[in-house]
Protein backbone atom coordinates (compact mmCIF):
# COMPACT_ATOMS: atom_id res chain seq x y z
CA UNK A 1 120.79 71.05 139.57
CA UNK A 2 120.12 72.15 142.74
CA UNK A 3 120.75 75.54 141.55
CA UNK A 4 118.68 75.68 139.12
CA UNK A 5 115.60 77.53 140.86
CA UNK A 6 118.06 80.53 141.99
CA UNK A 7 119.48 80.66 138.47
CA UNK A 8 115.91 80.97 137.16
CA UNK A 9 114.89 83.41 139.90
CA UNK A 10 117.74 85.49 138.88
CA UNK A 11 116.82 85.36 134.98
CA UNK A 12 113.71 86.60 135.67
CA UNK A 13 114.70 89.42 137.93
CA UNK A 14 116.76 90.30 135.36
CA UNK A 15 114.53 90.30 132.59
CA UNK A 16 111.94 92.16 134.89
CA UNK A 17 114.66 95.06 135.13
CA UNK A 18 115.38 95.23 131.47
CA UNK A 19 112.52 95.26 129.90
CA UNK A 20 111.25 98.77 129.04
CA UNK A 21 108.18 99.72 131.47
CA UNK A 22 104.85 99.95 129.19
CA UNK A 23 102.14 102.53 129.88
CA UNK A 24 98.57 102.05 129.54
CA UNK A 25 96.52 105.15 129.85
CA UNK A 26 92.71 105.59 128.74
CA UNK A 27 92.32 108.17 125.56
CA UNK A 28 89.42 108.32 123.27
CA UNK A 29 85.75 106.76 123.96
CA UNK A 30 84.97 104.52 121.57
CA UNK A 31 82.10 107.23 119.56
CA UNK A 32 85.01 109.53 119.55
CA UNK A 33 87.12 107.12 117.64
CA UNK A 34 84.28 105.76 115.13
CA UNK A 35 83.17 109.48 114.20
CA UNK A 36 86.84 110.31 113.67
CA UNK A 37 87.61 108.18 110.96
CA UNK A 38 84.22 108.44 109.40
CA UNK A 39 84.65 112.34 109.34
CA UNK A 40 87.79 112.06 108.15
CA UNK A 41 86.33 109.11 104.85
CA UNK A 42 83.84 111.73 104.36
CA UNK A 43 86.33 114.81 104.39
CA UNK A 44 88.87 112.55 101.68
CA UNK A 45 85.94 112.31 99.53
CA UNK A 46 84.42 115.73 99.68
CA UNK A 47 88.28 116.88 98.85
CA UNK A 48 88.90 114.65 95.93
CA UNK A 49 85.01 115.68 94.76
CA UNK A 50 84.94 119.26 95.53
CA UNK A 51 88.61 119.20 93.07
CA UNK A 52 86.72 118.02 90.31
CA UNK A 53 84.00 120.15 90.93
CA UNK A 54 86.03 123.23 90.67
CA UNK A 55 87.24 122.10 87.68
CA UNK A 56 84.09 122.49 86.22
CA UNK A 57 83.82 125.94 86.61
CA UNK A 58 87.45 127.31 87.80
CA UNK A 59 86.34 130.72 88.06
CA UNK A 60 84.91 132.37 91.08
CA UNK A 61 82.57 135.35 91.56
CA UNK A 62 81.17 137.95 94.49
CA UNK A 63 77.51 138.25 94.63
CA UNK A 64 74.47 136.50 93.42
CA UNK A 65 74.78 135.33 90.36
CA UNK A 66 78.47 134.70 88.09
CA UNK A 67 78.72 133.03 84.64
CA UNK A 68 81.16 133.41 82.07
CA UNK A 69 80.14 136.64 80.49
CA UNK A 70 80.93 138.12 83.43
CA UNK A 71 84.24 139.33 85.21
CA UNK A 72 85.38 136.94 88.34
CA UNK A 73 86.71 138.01 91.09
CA UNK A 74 89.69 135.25 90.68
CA UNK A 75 90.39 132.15 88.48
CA UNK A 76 92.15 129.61 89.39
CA UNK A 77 94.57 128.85 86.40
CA UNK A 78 94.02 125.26 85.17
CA UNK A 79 92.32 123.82 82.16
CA UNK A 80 88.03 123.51 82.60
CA UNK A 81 86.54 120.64 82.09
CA UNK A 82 83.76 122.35 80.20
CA UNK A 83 84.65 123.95 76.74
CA UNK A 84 82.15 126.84 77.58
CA UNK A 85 84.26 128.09 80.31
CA UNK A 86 86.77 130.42 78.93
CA UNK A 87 90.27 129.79 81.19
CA UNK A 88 93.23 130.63 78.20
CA UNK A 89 93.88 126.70 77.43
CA UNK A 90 93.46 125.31 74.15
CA UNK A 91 92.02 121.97 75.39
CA UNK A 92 89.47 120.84 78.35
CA UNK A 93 90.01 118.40 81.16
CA UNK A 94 87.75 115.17 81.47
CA UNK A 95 84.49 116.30 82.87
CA UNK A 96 83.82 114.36 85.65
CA UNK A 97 81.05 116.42 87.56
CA UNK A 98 77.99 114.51 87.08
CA UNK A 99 79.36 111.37 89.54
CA UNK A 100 81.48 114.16 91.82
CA UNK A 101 78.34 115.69 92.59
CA UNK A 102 76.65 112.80 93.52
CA UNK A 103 79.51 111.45 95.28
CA UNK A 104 80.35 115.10 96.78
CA UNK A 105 76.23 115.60 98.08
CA UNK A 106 76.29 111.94 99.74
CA UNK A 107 79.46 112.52 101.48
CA UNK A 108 78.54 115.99 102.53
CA UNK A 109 75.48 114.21 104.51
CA UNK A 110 77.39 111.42 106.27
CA UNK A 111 80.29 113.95 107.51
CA UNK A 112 77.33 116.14 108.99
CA UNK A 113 75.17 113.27 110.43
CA UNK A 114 78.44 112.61 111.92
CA UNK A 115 79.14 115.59 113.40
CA UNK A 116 75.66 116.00 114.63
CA UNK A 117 76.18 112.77 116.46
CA UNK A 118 79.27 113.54 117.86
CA UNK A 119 78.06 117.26 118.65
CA UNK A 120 75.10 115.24 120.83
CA UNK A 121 77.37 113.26 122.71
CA UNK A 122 79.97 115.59 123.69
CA UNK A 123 77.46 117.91 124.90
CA UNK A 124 75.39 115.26 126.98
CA UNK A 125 78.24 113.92 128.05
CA UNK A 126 80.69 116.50 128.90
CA UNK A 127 83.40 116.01 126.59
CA UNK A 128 83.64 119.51 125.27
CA UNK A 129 83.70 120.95 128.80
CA UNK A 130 86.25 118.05 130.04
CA UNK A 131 88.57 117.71 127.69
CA UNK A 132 88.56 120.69 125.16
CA UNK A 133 87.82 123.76 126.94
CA UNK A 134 91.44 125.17 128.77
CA UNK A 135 91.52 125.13 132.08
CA UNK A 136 91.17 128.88 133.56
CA UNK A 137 95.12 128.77 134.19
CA UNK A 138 95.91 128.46 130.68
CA UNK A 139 93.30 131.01 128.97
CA UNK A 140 95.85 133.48 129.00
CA UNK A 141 98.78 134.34 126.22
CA UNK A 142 101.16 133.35 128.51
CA UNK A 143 100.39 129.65 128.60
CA UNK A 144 99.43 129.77 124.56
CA UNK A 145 102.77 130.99 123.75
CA UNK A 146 104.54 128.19 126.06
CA UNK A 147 103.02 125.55 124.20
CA UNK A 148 103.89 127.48 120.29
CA UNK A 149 107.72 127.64 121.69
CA UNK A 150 107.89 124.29 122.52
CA UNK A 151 106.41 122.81 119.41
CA UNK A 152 108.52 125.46 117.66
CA UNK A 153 111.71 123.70 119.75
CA UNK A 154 110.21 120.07 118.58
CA UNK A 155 110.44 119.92 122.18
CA UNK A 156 108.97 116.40 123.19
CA UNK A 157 105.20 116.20 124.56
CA UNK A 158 104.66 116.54 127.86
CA UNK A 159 103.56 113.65 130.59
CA UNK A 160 100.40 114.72 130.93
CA UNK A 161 99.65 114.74 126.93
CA UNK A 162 99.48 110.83 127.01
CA UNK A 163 95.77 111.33 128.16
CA UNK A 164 95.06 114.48 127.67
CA UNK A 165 94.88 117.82 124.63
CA UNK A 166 97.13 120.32 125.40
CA UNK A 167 95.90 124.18 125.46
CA UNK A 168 96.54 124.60 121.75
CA UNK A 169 95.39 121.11 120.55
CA UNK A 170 92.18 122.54 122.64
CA UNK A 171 91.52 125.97 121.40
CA UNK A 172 92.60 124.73 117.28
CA UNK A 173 89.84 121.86 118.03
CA UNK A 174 87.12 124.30 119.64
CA UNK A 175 87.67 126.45 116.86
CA UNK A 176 87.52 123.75 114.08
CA UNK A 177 84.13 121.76 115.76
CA UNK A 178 82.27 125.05 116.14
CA UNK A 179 83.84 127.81 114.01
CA UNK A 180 85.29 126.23 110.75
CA UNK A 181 83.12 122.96 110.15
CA UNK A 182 79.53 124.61 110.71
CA UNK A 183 80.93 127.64 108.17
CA UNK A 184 81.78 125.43 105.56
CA UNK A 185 78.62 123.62 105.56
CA UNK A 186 76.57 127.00 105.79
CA UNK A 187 78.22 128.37 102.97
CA UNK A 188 77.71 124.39 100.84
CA UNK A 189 74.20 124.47 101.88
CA UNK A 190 73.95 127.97 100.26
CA UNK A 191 74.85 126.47 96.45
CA UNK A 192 72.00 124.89 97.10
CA UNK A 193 68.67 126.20 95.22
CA UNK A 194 66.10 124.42 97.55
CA UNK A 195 68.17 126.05 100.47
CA UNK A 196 67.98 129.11 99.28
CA UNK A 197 64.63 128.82 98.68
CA UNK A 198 64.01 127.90 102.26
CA UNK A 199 66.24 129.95 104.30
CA UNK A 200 67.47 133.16 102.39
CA UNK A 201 68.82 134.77 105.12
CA UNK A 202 71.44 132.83 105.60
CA UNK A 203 72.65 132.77 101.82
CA UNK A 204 72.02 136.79 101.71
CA UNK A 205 74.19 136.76 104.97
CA UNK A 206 76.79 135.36 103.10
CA UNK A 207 76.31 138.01 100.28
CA UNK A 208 74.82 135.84 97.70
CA UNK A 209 74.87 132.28 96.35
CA UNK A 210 78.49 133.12 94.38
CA UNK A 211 79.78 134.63 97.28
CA UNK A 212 78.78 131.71 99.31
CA UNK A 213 80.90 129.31 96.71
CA UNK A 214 83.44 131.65 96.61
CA UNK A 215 83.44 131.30 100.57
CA UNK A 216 83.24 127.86 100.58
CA UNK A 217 86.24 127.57 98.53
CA UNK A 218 88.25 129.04 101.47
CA UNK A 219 86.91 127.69 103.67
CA UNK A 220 87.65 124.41 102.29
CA UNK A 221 91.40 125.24 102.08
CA UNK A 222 91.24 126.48 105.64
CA UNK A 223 90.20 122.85 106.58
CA UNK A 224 92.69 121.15 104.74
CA UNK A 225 95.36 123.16 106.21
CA UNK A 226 94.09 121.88 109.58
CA UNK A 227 94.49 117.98 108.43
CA UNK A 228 97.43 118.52 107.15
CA UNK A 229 98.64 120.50 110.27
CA UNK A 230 97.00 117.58 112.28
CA UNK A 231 98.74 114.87 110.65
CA UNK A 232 102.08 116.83 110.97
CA UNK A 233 102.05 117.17 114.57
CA UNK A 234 100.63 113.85 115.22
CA UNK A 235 104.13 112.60 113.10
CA UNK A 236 106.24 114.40 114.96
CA UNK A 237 104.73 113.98 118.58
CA UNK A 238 104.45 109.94 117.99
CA UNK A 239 103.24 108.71 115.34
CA UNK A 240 102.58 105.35 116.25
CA UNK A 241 101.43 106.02 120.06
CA UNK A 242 98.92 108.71 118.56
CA UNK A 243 97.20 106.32 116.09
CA UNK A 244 97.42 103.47 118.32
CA UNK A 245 95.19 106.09 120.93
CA UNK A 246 92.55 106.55 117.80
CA UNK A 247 92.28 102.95 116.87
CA UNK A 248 92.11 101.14 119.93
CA UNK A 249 91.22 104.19 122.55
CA UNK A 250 94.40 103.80 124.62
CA UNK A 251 97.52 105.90 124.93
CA UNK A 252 99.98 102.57 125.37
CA UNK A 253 104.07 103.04 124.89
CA UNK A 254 107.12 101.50 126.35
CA UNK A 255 109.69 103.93 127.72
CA UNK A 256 111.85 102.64 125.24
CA UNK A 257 108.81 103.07 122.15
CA UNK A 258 108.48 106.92 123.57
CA UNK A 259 112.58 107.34 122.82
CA UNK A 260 112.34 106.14 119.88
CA UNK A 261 109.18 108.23 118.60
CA UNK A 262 111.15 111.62 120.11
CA UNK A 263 114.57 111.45 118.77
């Protein structure tokens, strides 16, 4: 008995020396998290609304105006969901476009009052500046294509990518927040007639309102190639470490977690 407090000493020691060493590092601020997953509700519905949408009308034109007794630039070949819409199939799809326009409009408004919002804050707080615009050492092709081979080599993430974007993740989000997003609600905005109405330059900028649809339809699939990019890499550079960053705003992993998520 009386060696019972060494034994217990040494247990401990013991388990203090085996157990994997966890890592808590801060990640996302709390409005950076929220206006994530809201985006990304909104950007699920627009999707799944925007489909049937295009079903509606699968044919796309360049210009102002673009009906059916006229010659589209491109159709897309599936059934319409209107029997006025001439597409080569002998039967129409169920027309859902009276609730996926509603559905489509109100979604549109939450993911930009949510980008507005998160436009403010990273502005008055810094958060573009801090942690999306490359540091001057890495605005060069040098450092770009360092970062393309080593995803290319599924080579793990680097130390420093527990807390912060590498140069890539940076430049592919700069050019999503202020290129790709603000484009594809330009060229929704232009369907609209009220829009129009209100600020023609813009839709004439675009080359009409059909060219602006046509636009936005590319757009669209530039976006979802982005998500499904984003998703990708988030899988294969830890997928539970990543999401645990975006849900509760820190980067935390065991040495033995990390090991796992890399093989």
């Amino acid at each position: 008995m009386a060696q019972l407090p060494g034994t217990c000493a040494m247990l401990r020691a013991m388990a203090t020396t085996v157990a994997p060493a966890a890592t808590r590092t801060p990640r996302h601020a709390a409005l950076v998290r929220v206006t994530h997953w809201i985006a990304a509700a909104a950007f699920l519905a627009l999707l799944v609304t925007g489909f049937e949408i295009v079903i509606s009308h699968p044919r796309f034109y360049w210009g102002e105006t673009g009906n059916v007794n006229m010659k589209p630039l491109f159709t897309i070949p599936i059934p319409a969901s209107r029997d006025t819409v001439p597409t080569g199939y002998k039967y129409v799809m169920p027309d859902q476009n009276g609730w996926s326009r509603y559905l489509h409009f109100e979604a549109a408004w939450v993911f930009v009052l949510t980008g507005v919002l998160y436009g403010i804050w990273g502005f008055g707080t810094g958060h573009f500046r801090k942690n999306l615009l490359p540091a001057r050492a890495d605005r060069r092709w040098g450092a770009i294509w360092t970062r393309v081979a080593r995803y290319l080599k599924r080579a793990p993430p680097d130390a420093g990518e527990a807390s912060a974007y590498n140069v890539l993740q940076r430049l592919t989000y700069l050019a999503v927040i202020f290129v790709l997003v603000p484009l594809t609600i330009l060229t929704g905005l232009a369907l609209s007639p009220s829009f129009n109405s209100a600020v023609p330059e813009i839709v004439n900028g675009f080359g009409g309102r059909q060219s602006a649809r046509t636009l936005h339809f590319f757009l669209s699939w530039a976006l979802l190639f982005f998500v499904v990019a984003h998703v990708t890499m988030v899988a294969v550079s830890g997928f539970r470490v990543r999401m645990r960053a975006m849900i509760t705003g820190r980067s935390v992993a065991s040495a033995q977690e990390n090991a796992g998520e890399r093989e």
